[in-house]
PDB file of N, CA and C in Angstrom:
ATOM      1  N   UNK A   1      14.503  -9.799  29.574  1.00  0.00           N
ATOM      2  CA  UNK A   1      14.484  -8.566  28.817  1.00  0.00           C
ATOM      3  C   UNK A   1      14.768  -7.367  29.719  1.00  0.00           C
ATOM      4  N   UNK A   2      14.134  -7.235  30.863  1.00  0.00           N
ATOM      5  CA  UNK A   2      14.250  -5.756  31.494  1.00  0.00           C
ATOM      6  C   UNK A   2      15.638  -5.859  32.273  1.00  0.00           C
ATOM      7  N   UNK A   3      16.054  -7.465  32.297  1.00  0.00           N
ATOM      8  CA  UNK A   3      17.610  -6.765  33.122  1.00  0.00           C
ATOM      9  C   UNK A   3      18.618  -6.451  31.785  1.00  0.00           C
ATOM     10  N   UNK A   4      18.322  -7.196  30.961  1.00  0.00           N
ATOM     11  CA  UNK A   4      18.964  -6.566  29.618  1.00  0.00           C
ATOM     12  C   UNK A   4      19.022  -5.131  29.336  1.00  0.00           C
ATOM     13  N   UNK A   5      17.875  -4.666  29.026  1.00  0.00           N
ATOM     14  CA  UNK A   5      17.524  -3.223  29.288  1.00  0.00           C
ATOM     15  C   UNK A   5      18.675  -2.454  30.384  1.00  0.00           C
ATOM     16  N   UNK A   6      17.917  -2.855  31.755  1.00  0.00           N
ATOM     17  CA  UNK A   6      18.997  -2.025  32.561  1.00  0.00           C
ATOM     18  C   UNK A   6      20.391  -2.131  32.211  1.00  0.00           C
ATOM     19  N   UNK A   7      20.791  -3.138  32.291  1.00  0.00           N
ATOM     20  CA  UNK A   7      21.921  -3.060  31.919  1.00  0.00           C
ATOM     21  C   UNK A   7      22.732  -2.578  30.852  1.00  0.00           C
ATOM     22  N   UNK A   8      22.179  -2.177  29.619  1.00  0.00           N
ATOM     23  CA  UNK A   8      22.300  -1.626  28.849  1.00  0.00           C
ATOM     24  C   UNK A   8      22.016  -0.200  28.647  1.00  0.00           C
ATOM     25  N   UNK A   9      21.406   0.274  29.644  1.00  0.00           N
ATOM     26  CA  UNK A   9      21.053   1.642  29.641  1.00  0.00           C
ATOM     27  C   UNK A   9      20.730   2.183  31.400  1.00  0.00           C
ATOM     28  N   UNK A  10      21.642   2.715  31.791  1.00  0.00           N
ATOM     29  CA  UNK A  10      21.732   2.643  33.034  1.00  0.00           C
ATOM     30  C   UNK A  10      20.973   3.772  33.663  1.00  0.00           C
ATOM     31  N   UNK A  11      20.984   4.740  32.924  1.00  0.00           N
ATOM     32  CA  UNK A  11      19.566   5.680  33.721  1.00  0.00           C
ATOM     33  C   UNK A  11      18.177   4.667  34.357  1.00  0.00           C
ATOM     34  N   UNK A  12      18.473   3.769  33.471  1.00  0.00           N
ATOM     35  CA  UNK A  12      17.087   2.738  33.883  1.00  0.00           C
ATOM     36  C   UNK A  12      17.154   2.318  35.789  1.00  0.00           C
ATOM     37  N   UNK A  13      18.534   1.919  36.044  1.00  0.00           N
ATOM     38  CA  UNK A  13      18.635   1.147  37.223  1.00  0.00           C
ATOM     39  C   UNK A  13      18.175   1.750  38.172  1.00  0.00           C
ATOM     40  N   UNK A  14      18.085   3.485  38.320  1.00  0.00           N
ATOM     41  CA  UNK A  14      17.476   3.757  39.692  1.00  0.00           C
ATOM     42  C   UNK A  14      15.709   3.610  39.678  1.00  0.00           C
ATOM     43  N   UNK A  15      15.408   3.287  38.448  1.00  0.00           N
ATOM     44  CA  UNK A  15      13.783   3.111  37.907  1.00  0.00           C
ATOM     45  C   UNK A  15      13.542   1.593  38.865  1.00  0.00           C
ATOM     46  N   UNK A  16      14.728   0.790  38.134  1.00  0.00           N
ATOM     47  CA  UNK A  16      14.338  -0.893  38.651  1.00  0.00           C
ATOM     48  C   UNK A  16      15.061  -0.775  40.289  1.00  0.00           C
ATOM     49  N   UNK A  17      15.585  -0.566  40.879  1.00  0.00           N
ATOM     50  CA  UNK A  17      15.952  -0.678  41.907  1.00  0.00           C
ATOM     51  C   UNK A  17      15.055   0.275  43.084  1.00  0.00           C
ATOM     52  N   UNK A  18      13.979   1.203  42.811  1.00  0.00           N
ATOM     53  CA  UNK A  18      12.714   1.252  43.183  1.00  0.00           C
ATOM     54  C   UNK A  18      11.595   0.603  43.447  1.00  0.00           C
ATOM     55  N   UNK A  19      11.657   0.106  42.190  1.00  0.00           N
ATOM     56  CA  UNK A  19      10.162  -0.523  41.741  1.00  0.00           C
ATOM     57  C   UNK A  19      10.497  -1.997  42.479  1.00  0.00           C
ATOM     58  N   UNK A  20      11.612  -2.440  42.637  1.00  0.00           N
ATOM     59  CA  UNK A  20      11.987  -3.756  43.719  1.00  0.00           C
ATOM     60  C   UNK A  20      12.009  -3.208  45.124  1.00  0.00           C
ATOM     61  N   UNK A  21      12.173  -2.226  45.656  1.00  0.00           N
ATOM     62  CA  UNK A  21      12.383  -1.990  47.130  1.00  0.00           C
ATOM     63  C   UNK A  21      11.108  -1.526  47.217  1.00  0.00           C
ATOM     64  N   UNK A  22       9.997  -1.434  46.340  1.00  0.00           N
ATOM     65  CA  UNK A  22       8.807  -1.030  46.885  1.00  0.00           C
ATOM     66  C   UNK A  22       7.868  -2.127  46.540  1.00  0.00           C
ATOM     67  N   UNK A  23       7.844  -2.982  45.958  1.00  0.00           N
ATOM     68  CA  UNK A  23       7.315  -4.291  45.404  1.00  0.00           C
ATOM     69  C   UNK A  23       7.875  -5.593  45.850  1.00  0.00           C
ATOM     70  N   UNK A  24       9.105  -5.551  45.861  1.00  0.00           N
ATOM     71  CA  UNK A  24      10.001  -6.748  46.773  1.00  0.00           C
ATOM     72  C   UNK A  24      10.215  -8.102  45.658  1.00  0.00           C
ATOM     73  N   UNK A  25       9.713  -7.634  44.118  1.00  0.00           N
ATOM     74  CA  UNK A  25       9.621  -8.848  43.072  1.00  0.00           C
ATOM     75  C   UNK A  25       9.710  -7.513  42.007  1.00  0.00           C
ATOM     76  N   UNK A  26      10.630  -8.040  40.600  1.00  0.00           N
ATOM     77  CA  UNK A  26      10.291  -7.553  39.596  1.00  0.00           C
ATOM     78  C   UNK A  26       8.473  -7.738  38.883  1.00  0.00           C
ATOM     79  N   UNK A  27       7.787  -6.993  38.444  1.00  0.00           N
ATOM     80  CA  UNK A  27       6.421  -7.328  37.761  1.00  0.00           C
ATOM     81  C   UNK A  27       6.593  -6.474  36.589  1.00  0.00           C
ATOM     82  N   UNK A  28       6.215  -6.925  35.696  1.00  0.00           N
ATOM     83  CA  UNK A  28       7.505  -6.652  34.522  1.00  0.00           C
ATOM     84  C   UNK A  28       6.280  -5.169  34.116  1.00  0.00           C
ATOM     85  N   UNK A  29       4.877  -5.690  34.038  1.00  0.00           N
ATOM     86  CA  UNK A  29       3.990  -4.142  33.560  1.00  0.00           C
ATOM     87  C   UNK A  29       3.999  -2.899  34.201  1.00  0.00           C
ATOM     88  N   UNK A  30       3.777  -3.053  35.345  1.00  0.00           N
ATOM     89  CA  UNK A  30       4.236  -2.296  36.461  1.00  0.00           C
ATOM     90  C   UNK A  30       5.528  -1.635  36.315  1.00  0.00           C
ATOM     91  N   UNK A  31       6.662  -2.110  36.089  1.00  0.00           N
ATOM     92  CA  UNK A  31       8.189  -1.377  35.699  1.00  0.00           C
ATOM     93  C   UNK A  31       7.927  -0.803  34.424  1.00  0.00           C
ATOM     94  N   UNK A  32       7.468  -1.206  33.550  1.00  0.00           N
ATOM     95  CA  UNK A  32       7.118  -0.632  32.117  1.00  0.00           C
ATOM     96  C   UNK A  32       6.253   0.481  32.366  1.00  0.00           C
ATOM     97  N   UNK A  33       5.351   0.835  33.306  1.00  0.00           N
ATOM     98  CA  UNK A  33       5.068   2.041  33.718  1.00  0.00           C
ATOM     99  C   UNK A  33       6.327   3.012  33.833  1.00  0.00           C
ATOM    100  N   UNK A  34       6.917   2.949  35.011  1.00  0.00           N
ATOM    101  CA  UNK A  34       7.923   3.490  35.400  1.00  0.00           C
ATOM    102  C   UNK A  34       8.807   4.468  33.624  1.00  0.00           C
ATOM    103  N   UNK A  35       8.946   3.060  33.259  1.00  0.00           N
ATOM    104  CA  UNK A  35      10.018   3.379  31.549  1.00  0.00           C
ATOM    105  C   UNK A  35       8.939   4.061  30.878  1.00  0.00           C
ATOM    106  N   UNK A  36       7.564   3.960  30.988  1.00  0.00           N
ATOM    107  CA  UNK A  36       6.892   5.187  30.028  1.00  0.00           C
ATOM    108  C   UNK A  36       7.071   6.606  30.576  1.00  0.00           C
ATOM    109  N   UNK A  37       7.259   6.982  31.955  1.00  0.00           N
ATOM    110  CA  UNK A  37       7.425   7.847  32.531  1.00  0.00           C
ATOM    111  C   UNK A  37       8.810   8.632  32.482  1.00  0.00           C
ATOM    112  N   UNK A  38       9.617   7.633  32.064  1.00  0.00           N
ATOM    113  CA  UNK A  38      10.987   8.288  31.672  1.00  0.00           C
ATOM    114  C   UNK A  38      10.884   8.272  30.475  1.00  0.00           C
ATOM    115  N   UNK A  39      10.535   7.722  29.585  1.00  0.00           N
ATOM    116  CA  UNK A  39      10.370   7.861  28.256  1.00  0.00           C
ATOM    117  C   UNK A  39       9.828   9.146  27.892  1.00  0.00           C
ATOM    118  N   UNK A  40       8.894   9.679  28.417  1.00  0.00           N
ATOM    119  CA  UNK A  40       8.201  10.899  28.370  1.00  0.00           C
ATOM    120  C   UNK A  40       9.214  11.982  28.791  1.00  0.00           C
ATOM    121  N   UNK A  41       9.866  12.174  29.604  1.00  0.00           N
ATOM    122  CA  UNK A  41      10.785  12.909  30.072  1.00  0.00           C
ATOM    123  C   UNK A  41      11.986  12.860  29.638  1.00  0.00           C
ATOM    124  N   UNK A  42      12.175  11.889  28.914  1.00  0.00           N
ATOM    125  CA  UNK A  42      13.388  12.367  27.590  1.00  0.00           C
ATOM    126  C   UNK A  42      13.265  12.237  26.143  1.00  0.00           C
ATOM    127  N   UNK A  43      11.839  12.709  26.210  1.00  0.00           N
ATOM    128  CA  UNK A  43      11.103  12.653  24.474  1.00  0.00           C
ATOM    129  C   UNK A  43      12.363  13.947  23.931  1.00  0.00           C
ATOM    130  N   UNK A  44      12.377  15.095  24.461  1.00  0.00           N
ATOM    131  CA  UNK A  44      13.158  15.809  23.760  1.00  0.00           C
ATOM    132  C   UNK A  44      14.622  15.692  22.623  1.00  0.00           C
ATOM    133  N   UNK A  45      14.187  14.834  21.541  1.00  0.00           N
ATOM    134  CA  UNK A  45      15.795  14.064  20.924  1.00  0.00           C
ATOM    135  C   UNK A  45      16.712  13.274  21.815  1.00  0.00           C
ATOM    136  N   UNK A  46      16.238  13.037  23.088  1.00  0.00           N
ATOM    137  CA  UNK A  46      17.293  11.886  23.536  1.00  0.00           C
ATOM    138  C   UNK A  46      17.998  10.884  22.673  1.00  0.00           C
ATOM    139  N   UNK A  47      19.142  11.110  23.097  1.00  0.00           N
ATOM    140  CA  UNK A  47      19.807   9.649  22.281  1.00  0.00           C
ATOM    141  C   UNK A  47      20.112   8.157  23.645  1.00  0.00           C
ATOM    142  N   UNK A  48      19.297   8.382  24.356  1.00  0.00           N
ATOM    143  CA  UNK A  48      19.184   7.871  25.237  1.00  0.00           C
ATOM    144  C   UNK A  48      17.847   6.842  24.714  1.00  0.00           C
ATOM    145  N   UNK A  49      16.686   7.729  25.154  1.00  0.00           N
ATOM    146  CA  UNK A  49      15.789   7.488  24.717  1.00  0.00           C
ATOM    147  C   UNK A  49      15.533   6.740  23.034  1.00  0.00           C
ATOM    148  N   UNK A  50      16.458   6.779  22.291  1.00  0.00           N
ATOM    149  CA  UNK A  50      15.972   6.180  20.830  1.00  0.00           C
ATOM    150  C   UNK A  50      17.050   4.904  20.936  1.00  0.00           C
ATOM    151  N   UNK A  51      17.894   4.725  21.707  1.00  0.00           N
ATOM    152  CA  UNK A  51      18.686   3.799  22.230  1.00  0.00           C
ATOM    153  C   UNK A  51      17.692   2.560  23.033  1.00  0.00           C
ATOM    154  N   UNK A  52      16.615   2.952  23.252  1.00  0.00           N
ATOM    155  CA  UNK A  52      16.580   2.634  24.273  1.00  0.00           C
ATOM    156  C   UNK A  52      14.986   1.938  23.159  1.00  0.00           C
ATOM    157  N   UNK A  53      13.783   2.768  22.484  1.00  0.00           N
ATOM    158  CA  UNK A  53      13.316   2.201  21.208  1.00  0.00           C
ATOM    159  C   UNK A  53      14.285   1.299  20.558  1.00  0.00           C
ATOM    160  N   UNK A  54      15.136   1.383  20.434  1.00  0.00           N
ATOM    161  CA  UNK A  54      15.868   0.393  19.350  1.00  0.00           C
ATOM    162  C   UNK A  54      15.768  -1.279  20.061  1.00  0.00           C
ATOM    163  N   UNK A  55      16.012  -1.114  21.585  1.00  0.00           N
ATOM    164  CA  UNK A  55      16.314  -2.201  21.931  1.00  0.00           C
ATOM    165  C   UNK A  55      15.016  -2.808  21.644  1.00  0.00           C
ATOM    166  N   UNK A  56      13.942  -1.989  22.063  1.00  0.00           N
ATOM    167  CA  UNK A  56      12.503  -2.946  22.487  1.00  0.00           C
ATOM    168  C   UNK A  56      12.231  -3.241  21.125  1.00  0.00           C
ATOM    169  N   UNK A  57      12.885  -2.744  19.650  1.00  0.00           N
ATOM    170  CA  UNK A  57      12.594  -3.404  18.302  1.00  0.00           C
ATOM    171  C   UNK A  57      13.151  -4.839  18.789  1.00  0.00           C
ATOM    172  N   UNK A  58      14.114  -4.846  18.860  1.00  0.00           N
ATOM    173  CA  UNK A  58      14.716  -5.954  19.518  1.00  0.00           C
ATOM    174  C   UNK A  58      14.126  -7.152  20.249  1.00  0.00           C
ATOM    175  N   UNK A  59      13.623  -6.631  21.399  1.00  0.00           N
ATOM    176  CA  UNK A  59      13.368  -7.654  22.013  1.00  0.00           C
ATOM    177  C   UNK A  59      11.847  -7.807  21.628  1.00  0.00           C
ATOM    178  N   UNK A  60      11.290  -6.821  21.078  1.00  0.00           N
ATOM    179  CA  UNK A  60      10.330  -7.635  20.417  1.00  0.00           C
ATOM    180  C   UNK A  60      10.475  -8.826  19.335  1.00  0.00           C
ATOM    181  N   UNK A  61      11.316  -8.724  18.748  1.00  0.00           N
ATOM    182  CA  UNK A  61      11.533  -9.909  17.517  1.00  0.00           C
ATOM    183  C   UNK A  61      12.116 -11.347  18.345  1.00  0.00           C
ATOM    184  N   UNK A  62      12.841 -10.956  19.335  1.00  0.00           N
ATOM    185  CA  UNK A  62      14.183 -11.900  19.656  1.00  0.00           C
ATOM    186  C   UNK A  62      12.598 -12.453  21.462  1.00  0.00           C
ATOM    187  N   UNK A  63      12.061 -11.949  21.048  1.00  0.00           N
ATOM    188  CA  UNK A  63      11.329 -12.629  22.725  1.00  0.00           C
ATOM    189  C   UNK A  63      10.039 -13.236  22.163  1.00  0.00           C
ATOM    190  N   UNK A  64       9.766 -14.072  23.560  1.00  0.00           N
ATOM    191  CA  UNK A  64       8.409 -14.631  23.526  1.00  0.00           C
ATOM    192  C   UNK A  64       7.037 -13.789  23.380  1.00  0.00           C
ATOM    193  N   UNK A  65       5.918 -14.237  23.405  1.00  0.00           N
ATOM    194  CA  UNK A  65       4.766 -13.559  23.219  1.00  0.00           C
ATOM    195  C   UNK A  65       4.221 -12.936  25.063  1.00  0.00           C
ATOM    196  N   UNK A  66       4.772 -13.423  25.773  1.00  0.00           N
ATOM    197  CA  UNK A  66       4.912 -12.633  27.079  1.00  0.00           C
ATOM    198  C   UNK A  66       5.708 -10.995  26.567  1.00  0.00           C
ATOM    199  N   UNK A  67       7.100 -11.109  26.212  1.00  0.00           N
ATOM    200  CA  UNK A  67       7.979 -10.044  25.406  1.00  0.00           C
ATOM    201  C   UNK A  67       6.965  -8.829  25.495  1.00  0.00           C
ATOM    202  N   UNK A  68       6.484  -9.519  24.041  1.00  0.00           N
ATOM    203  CA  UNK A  68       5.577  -8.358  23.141  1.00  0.00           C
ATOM    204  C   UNK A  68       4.449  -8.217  23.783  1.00  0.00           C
ATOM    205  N   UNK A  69       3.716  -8.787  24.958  1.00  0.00           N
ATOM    206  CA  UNK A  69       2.485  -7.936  25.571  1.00  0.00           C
ATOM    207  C   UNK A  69       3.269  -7.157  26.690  1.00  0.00           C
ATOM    208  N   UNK A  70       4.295  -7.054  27.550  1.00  0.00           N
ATOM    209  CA  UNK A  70       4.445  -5.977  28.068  1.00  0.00           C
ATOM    210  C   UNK A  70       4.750  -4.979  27.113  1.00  0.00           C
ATOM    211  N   UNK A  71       5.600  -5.341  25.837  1.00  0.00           N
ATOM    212  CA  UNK A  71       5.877  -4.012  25.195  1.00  0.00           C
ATOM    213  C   UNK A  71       4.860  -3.403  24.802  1.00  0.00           C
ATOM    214  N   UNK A  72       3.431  -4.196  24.004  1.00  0.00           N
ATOM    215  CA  UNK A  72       2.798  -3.685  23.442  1.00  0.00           C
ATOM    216  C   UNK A  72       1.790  -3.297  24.550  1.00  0.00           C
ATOM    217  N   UNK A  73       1.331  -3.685  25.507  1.00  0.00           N
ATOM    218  CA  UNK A  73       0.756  -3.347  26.576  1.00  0.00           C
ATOM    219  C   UNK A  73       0.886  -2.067  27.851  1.00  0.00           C
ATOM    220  N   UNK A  74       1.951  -2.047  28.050  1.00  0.00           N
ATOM    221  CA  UNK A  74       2.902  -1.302  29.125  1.00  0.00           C
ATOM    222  C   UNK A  74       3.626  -0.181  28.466  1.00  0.00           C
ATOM    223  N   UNK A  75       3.860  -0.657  27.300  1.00  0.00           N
ATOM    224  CA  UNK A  75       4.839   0.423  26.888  1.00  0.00           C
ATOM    225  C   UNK A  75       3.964   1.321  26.008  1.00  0.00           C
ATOM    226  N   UNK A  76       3.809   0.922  24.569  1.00  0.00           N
ATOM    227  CA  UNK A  76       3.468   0.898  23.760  1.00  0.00           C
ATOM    228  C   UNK A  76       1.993   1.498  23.762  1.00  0.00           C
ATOM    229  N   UNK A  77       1.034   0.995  24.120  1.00  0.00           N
ATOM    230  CA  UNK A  77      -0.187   1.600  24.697  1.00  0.00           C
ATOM    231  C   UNK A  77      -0.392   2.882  25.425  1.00  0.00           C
ATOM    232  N   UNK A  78       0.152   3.406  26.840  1.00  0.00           N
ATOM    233  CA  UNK A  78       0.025   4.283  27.546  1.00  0.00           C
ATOM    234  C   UNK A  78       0.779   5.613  26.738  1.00  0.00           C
ATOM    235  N   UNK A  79       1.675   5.001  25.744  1.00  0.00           N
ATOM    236  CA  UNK A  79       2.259   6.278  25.074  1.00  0.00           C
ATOM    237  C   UNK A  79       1.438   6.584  23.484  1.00  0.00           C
ATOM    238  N   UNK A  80       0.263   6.304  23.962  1.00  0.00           N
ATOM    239  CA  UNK A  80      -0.721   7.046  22.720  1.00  0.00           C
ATOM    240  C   UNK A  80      -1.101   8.324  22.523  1.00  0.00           C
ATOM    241  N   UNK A  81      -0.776   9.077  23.782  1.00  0.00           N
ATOM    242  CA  UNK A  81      -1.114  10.328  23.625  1.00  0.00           C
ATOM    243  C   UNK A  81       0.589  11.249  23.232  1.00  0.00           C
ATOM    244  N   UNK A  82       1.870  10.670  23.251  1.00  0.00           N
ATOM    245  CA  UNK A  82       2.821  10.728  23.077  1.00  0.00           C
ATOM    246  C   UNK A  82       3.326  10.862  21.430  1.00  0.00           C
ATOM    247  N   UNK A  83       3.084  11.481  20.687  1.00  0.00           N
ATOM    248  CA  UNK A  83       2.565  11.108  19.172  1.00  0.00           C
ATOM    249  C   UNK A  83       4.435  11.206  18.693  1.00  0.00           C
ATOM    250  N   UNK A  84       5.204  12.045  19.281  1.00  0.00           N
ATOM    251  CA  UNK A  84       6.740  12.560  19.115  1.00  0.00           C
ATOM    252  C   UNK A  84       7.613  11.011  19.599  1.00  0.00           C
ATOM    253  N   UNK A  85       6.891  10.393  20.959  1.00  0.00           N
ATOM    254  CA  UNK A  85       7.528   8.916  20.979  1.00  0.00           C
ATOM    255  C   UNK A  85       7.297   8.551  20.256  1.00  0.00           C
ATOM    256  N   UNK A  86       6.020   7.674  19.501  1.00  0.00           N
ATOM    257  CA  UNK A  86       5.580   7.058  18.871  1.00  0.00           C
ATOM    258  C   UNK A  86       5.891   7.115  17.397  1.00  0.00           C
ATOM    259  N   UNK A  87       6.179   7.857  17.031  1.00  0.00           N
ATOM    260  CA  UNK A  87       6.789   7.884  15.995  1.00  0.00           C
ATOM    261  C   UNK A  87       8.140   8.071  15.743  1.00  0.00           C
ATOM    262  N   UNK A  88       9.134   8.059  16.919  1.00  0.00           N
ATOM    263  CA  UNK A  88      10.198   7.814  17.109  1.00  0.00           C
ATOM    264  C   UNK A  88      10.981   6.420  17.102  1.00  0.00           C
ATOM    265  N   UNK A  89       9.769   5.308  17.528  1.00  0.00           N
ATOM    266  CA  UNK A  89       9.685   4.226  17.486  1.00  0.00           C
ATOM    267  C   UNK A  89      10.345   3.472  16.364  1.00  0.00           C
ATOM    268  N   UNK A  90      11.037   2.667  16.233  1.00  0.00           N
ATOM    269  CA  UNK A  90      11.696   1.583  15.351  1.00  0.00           C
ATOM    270  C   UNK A  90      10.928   0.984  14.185  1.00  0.00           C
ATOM    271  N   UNK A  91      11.314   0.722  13.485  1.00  0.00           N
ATOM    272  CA  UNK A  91       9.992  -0.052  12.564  1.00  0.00           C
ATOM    273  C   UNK A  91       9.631  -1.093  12.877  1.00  0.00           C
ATOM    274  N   UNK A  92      10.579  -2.373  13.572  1.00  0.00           N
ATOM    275  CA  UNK A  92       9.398  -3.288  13.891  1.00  0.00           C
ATOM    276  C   UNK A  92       8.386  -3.018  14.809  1.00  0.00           C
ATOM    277  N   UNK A  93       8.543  -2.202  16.260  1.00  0.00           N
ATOM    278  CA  UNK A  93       7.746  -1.494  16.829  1.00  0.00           C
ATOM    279  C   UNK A  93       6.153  -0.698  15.849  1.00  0.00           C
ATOM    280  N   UNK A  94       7.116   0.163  14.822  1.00  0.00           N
ATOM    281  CA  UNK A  94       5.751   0.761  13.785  1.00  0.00           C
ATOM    282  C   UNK A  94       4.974  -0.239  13.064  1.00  0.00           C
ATOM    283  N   UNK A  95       5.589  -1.547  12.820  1.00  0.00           N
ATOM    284  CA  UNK A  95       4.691  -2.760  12.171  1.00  0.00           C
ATOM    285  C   UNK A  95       3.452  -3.250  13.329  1.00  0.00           C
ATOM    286  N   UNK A  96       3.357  -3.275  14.298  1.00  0.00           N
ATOM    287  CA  UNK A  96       2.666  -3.945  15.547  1.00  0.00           C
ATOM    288  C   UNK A  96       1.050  -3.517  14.885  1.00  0.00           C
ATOM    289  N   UNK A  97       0.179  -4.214  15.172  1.00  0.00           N
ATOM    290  CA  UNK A  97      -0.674  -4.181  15.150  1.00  0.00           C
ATOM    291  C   UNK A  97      -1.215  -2.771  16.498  1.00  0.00           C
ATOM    292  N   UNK A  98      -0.611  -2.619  17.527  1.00  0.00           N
ATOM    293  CA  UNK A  98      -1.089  -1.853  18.512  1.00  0.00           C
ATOM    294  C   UNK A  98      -0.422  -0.537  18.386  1.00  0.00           C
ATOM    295  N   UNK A  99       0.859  -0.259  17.439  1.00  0.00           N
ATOM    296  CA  UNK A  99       0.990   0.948  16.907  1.00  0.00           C
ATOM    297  C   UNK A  99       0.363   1.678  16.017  1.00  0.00           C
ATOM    298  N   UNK A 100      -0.490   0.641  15.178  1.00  0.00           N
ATOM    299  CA  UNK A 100      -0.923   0.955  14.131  1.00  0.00           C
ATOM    300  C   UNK A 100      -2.375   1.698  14.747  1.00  0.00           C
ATOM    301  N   UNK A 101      -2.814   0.766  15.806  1.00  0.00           N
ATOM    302  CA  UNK A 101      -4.458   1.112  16.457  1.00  0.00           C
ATOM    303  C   UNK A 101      -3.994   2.154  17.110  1.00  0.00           C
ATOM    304  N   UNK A 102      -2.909   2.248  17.950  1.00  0.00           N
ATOM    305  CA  UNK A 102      -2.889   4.009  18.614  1.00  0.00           C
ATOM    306  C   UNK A 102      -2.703   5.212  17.777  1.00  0.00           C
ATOM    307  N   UNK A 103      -1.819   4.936  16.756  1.00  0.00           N
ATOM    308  CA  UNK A 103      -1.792   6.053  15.506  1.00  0.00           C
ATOM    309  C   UNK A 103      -3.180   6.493  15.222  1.00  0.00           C
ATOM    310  N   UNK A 104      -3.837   5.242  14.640  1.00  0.00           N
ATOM    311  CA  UNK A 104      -5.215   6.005  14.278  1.00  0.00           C
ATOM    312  C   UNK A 104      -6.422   6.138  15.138  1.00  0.00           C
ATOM    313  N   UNK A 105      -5.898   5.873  16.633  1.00  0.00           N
ATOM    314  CA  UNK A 105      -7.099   5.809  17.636  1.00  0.00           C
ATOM    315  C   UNK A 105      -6.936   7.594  17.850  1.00  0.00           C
ATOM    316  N   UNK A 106      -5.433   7.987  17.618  1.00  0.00           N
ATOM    317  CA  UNK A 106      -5.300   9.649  18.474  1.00  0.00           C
ATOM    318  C   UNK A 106      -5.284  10.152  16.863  1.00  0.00           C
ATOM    319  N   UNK A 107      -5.343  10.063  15.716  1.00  0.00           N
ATOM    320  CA  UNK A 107      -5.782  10.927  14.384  1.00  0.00           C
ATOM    321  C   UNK A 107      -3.877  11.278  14.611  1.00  0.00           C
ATOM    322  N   UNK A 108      -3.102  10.581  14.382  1.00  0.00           N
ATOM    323  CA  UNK A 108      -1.558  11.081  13.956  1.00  0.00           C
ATOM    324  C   UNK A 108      -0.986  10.734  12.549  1.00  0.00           C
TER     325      UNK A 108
END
């Protein structure tokens, strides 16, 4: 999934090509930090950024249950206080059980 990602969205690569020269192994939660941090920094209507939600609808459906705990874990989680991501989010993303608990954990 995350070389998919990069590769598909290339602002990502100087994110992953960090997080390997300082780690020396991809760790997939750990990089999903990184992507909440850019995620946040192109909340402003990016079409980058909703490019980039679309995929993880994606690879949430199309991946294993590893998949969906970094998304829903790493991604998905830390951007609860993010209410403009989060609801920017895709609908299978808005179906998750852990979108649903951050919506009503922050009153959005």
């Amino acid at each position: 999934m995350i070389q998919d990602l990069v590769e598909r969205h290339p602002k990502l690569k100087p994110l992953l090509d960090e997080h390997l020269a300082d780690n020396d192994e991809l760790l997939d939660h750990d990089f999903f930090g990184d992507v909440v941090r850019w995620a946040e920094s192109e909340q402003d209507g990016s079409t980058e950024l909703s490019a980039v939600l679309a995929d993880l609808d994606r690879y949430w459906v199309e991946g294993d249950e590893d998949v969906r705990n970094v998304i829903g874990v790493s991604f998905i989680e830390p951007l609860g206080s993010q209410p403009q991501i989060l609801m920017a989010m895709g609908p299978v993303l808005r179906a998750t059980p852990i979108w649903g608990w951050m919506v009503r954990s922050y009153g959005y």
